[in-house]
N, C-alpha and C. Protein backbone atom coordinates (compact mmCIF):
# COMPACT_ATOMS: atom_id res chain seq x y z
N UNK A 1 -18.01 -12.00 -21.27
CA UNK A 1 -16.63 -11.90 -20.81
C UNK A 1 -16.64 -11.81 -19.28
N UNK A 2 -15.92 -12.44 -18.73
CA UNK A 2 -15.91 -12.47 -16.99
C UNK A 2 -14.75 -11.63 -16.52
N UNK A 3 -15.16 -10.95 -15.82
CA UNK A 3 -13.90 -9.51 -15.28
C UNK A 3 -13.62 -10.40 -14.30
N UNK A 4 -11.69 -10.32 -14.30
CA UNK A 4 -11.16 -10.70 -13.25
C UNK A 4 -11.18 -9.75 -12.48
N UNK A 5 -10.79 -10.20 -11.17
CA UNK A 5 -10.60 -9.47 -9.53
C UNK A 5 -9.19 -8.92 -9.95
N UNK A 6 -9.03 -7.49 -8.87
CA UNK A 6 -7.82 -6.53 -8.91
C UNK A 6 -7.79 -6.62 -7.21
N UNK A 7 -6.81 -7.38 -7.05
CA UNK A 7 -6.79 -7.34 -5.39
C UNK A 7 -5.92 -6.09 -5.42
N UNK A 8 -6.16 -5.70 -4.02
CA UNK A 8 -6.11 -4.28 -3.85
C UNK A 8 -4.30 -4.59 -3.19
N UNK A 9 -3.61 -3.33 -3.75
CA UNK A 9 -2.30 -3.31 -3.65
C UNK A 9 -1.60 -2.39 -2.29
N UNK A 10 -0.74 -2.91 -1.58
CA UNK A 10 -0.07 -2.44 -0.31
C UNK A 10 1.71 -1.78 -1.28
N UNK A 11 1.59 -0.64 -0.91
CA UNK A 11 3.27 -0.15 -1.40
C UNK A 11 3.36 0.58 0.00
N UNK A 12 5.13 0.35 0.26
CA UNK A 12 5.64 0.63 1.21
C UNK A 12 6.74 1.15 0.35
N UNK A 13 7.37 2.48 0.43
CA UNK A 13 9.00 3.00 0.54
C UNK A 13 9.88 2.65 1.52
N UNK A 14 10.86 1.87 0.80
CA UNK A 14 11.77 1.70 2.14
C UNK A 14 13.40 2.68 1.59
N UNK A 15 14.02 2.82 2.57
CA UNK A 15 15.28 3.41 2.21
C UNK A 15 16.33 2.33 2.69
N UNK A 16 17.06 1.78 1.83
CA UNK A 16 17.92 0.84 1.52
C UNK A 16 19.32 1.65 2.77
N UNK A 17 19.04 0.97 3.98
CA UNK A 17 20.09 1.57 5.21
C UNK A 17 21.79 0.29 4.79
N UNK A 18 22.17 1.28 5.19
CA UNK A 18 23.94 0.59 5.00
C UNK A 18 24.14 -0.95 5.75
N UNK A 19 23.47 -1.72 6.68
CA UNK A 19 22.95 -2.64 7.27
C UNK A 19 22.99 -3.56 6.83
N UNK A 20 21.78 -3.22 4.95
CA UNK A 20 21.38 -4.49 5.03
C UNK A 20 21.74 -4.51 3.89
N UNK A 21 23.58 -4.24 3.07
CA UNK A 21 23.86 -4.03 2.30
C UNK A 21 25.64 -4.91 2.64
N UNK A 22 26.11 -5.37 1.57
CA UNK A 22 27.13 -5.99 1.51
C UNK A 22 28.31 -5.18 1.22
N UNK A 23 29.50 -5.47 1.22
CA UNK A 23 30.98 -4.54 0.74
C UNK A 23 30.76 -3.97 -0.09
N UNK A 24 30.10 -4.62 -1.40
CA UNK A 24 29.92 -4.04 -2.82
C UNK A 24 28.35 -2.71 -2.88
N UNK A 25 27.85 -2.41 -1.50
CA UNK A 25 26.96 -1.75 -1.41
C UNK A 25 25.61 -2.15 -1.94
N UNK A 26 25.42 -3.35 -1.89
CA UNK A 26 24.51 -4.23 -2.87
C UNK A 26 23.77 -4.43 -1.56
N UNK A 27 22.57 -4.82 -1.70
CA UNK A 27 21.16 -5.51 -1.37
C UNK A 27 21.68 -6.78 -0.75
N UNK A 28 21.63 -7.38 0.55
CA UNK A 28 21.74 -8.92 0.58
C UNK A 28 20.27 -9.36 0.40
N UNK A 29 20.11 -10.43 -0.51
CA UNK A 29 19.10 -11.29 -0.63
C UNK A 29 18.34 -11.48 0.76
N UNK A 30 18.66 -12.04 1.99
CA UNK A 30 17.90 -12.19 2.88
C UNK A 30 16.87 -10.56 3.15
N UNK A 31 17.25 -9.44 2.90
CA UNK A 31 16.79 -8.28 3.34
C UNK A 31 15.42 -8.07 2.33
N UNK A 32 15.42 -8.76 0.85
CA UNK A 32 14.25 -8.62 0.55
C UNK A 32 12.66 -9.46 1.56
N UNK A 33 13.15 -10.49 2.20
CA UNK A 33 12.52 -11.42 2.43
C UNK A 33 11.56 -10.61 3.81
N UNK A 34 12.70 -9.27 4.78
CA UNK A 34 12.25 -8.81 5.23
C UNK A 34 11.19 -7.48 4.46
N UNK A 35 11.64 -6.88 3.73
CA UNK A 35 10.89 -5.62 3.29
C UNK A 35 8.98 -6.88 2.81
N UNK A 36 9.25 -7.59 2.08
CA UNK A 36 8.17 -8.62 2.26
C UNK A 36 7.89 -8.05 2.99
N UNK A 37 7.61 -8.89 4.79
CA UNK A 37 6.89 -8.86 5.69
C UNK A 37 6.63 -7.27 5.63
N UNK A 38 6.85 -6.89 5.42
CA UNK A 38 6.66 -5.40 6.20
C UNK A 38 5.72 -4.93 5.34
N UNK A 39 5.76 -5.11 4.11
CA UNK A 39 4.78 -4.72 3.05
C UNK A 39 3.17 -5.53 3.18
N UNK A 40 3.75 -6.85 3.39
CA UNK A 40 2.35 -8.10 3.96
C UNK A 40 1.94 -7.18 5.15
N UNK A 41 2.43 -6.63 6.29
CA UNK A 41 2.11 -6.24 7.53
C UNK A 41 1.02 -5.01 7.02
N UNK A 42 1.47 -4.08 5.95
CA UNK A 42 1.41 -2.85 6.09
C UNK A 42 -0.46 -3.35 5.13
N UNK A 43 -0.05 -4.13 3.97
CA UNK A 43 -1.68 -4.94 3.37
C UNK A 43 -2.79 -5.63 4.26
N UNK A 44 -2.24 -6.20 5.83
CA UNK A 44 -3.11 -6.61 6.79
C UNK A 44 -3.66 -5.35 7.37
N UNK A 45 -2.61 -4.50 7.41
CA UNK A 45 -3.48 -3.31 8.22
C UNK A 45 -4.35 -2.77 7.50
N UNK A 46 -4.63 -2.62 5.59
CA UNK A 46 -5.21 -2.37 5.14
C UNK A 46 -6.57 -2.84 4.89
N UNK A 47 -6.65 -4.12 5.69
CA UNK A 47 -7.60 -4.72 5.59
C UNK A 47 -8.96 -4.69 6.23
N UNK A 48 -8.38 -3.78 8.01
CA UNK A 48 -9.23 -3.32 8.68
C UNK A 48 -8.43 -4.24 10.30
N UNK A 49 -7.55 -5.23 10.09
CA UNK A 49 -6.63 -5.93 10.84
C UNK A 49 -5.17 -5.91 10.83
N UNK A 50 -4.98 -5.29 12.13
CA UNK A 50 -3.30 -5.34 12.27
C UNK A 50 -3.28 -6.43 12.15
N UNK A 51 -2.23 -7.06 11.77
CA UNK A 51 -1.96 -8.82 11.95
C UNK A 51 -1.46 -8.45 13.85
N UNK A 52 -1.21 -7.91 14.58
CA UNK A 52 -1.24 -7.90 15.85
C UNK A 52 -2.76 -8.13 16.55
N UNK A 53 -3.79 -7.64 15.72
CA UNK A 53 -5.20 -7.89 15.80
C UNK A 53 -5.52 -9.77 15.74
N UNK A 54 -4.93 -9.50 14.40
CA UNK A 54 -5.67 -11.02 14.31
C UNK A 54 -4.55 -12.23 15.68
N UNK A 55 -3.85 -12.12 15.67
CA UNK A 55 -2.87 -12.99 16.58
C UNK A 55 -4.32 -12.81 17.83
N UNK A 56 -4.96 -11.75 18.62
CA UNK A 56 -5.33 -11.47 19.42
C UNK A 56 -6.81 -11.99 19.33
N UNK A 57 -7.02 -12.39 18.12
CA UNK A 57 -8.10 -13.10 18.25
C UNK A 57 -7.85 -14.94 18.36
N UNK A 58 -6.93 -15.13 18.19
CA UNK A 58 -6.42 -16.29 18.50
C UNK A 58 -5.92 -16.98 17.34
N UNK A 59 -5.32 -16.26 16.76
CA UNK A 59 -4.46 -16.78 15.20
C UNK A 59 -3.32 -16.74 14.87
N UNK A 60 -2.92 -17.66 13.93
CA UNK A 60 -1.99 -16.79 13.46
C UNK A 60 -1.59 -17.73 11.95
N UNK A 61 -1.12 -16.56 11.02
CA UNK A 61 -1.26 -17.06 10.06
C UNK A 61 0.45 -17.32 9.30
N UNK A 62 1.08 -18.66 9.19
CA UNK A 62 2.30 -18.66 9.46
C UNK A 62 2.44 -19.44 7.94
N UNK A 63 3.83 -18.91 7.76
CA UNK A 63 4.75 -18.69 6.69
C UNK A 63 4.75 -20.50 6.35
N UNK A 64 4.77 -20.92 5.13
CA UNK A 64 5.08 -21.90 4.65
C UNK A 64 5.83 -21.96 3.40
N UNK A 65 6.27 -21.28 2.78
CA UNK A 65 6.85 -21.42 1.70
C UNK A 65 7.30 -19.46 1.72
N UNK A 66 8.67 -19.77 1.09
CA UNK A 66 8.91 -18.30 0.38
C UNK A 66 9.80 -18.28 -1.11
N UNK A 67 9.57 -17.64 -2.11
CA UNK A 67 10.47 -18.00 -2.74
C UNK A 67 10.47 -16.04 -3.11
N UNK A 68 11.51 -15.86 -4.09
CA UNK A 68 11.67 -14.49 -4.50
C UNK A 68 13.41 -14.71 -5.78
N UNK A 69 12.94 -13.81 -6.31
CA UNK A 69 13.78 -13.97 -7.97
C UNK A 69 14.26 -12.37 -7.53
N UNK A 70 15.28 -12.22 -8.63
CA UNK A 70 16.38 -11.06 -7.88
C UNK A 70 16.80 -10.43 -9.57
N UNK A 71 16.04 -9.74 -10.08
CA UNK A 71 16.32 -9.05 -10.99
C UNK A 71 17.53 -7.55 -11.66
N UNK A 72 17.61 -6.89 -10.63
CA UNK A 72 18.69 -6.18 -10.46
C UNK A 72 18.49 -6.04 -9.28
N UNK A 73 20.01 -5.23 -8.72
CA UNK A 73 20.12 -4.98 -7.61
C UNK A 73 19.95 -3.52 -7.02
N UNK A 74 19.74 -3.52 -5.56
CA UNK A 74 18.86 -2.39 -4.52
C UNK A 74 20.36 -1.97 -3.98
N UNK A 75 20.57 -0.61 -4.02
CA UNK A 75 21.87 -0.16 -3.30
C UNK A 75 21.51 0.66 -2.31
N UNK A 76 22.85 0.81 -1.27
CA UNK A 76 22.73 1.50 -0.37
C UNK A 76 22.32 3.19 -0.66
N UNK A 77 21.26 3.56 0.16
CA UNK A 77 20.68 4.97 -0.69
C UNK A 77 19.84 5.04 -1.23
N UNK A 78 19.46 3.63 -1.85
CA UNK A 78 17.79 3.94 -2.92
C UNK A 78 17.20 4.50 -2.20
N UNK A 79 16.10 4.44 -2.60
CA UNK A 79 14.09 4.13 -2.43
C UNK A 79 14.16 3.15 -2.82
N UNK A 80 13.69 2.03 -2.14
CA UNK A 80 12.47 1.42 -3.24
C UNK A 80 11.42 1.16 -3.14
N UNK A 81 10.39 0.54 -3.85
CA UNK A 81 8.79 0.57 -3.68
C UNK A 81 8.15 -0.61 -3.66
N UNK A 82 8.06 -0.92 -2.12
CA UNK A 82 7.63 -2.93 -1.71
C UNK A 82 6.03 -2.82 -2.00
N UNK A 83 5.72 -3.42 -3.30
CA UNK A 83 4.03 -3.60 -3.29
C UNK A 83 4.08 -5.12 -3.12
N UNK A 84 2.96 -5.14 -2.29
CA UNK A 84 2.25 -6.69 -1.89
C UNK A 84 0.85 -6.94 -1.95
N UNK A 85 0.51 -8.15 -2.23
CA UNK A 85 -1.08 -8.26 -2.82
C UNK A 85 -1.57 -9.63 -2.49
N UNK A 86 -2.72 -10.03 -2.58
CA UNK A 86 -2.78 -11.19 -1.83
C UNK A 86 -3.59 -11.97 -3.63
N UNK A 87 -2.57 -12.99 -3.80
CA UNK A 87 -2.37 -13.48 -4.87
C UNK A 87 -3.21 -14.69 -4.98
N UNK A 88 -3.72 -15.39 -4.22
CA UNK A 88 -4.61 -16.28 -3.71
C UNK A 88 -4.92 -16.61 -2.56
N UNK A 89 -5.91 -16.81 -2.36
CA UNK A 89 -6.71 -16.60 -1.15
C UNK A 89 -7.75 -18.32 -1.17
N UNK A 90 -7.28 -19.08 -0.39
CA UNK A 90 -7.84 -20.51 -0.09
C UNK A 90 -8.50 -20.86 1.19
N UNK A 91 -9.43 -21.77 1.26
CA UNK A 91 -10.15 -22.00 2.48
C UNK A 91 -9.58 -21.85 3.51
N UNK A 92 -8.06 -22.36 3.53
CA UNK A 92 -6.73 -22.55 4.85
C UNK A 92 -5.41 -21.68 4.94
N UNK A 93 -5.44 -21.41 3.70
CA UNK A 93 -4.51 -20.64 3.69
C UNK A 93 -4.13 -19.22 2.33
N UNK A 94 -3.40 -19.13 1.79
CA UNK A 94 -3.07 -17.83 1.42
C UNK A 94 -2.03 -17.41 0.81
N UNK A 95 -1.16 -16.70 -0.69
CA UNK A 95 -0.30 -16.38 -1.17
C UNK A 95 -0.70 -15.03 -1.43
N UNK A 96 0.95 -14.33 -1.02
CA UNK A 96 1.17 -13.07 -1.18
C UNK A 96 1.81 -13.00 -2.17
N UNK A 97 1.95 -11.93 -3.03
CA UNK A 97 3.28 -11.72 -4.23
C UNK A 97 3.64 -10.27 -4.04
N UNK A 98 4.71 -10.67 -4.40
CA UNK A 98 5.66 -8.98 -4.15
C UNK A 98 6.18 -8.75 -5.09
N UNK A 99 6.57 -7.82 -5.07
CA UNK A 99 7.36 -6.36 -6.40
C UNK A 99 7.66 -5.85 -5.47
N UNK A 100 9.43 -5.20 -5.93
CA UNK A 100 10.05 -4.49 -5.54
C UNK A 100 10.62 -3.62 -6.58
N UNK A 101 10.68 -2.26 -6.82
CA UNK A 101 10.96 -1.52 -7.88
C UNK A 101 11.75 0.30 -7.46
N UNK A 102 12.36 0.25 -8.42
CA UNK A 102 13.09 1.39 -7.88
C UNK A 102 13.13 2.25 -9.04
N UNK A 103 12.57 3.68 -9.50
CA UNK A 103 12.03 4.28 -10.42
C UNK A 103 11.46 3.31 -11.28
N UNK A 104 10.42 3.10 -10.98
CA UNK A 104 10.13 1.94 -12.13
C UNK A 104 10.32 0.89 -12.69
N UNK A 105 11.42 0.67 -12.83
CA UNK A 105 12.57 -0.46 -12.67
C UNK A 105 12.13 -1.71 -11.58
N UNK A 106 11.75 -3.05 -12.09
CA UNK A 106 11.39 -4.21 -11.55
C UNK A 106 12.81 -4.79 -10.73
N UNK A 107 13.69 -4.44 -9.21
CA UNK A 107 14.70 -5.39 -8.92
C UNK A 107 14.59 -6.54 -8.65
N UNK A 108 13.11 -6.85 -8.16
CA UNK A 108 12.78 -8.30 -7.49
C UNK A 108 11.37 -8.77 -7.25
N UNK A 109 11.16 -10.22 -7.68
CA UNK A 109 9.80 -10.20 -7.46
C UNK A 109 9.76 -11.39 -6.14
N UNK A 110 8.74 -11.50 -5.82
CA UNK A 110 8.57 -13.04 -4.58
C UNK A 110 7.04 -13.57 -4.58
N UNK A 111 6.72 -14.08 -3.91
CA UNK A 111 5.92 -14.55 -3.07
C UNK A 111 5.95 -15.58 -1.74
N UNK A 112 5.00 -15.25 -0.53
CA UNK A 112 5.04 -16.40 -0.09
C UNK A 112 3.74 -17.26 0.59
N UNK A 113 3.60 -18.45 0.52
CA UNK A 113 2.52 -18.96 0.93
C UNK A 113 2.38 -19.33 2.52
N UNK A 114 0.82 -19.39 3.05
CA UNK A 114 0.62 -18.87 4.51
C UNK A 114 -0.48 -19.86 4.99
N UNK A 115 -0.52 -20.74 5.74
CA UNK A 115 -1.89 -21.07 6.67
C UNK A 115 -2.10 -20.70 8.06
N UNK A 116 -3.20 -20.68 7.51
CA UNK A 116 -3.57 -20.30 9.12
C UNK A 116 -3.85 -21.47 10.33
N UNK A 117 -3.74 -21.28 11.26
CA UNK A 117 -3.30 -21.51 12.34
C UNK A 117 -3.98 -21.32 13.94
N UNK A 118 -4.62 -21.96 14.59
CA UNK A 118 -5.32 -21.41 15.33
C UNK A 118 -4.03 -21.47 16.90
N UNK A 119 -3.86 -20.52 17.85
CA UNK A 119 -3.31 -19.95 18.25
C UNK A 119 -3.69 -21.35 19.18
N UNK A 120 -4.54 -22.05 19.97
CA UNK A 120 -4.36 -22.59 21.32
C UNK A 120 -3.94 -24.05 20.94
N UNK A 121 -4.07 -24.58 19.95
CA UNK A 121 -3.99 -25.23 19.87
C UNK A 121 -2.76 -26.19 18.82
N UNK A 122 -2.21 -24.98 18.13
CA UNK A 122 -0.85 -25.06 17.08
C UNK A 122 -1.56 -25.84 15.99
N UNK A 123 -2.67 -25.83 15.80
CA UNK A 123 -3.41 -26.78 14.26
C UNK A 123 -4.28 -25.64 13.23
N UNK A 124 -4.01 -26.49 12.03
CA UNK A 124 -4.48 -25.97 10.33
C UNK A 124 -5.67 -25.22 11.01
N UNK A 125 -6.55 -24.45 10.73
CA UNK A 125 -7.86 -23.85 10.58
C UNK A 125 -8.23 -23.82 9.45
N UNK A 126 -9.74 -23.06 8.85
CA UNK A 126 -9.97 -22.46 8.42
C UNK A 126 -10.00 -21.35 8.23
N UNK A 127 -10.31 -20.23 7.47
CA UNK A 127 -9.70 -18.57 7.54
C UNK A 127 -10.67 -18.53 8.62
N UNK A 128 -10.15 -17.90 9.56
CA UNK A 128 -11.10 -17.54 10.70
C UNK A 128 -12.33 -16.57 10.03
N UNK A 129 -13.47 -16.40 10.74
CA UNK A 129 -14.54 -15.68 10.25
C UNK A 129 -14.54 -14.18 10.35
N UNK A 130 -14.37 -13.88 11.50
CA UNK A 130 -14.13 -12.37 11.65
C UNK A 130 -12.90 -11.96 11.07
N UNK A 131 -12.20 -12.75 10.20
CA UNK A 131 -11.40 -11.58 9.04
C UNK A 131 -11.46 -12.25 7.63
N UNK A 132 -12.58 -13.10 7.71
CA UNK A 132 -12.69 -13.80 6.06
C UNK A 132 -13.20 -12.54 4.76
N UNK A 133 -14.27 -11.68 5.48
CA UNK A 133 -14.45 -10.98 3.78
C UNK A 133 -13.29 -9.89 4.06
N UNK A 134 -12.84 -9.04 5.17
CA UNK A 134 -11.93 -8.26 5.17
C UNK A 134 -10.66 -8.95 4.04
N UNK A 135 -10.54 -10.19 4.23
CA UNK A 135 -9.40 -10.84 3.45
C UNK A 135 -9.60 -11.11 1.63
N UNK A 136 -11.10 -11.06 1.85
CA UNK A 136 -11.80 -11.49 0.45
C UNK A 136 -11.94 -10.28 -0.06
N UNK A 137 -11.89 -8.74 0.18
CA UNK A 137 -11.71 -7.79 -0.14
C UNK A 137 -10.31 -7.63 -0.39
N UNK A 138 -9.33 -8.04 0.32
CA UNK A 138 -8.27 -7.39 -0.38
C UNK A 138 -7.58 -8.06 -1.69
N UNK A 139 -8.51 -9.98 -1.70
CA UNK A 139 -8.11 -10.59 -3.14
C UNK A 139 -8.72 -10.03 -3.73
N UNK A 140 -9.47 -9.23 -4.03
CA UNK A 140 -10.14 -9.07 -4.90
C UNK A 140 -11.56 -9.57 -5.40
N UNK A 141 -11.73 -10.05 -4.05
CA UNK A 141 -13.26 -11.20 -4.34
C UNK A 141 -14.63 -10.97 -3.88
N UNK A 142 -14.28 -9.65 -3.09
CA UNK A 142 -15.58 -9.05 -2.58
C UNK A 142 -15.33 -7.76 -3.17
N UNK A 143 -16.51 -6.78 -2.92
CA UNK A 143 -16.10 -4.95 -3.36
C UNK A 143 -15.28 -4.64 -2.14
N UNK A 144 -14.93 -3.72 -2.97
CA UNK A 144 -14.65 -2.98 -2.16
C UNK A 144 -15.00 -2.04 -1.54
């Protein structure tokens, strides 16, 4: 039997501010797209790299696709609980998936896909080297 990989999981609490909420006190769709990043941000730092790190090594690893499904809705006042995980991990690039949940309760799921990018020159790379197993640790593909 071959054990799959458990890429290692990023949760962030956010508190649902009056902002980023509509008349009906509801969640606007664009605001999940942010708690995302912030959860991706908070899984890079887990990695041993701020993504402010990696930019500084001359990268950057940029958004190509997002999609996200909207199961119930996030009101003004929750908690909720942004986990992010790195869902595949490719020579060039990279998918995140997200959960968003509020006592337990699934409101929204996403993902989005990422290549990398080398900073001087605005072209595809390969995963740069000095954050390839840090990255292969958090799919799940090295130990941890």
């Amino acid at each position: 039997m071959t054990h799959k990989p458990h890429p290692i999981r990023a949760t962030l609490d956010v508190e649902v501010r009056y902002a980023e909420t509509d008349q009906m006190g509801v969640v606007h769709h664009a605001n999940y797209i942010v708690w995302f990043e912030l959860a991706r941000t908070r899984l890079c730092s887990e990695s041993g790299f701020h993504y402010a790190d990696i930019e500084k090594l001359g990268y950057l690893l940029m958004v190509t696709g997002v999609e996200s499904r909207y199961h119930r809705p996030a009101r003004y006042g929750d908690v909720v609980q942004v986990v992010c995980w790195c869902d595949r991990l490719g020579s060039r690039g990279m998918r995140f998936a997200y959960e968003v949940r509020k006592d337990g309760e699934r409101l929204a799921t996403g993902a989005t896909e990422h290549i990398w990018i080398e900073s001087a020159t605005g072209r595809p790379c390969r995963t740069p080297e000095p954050v390839r197993p840090q990255f292969e640790r958090l799919a799940g593909l090295a130990p941890a």
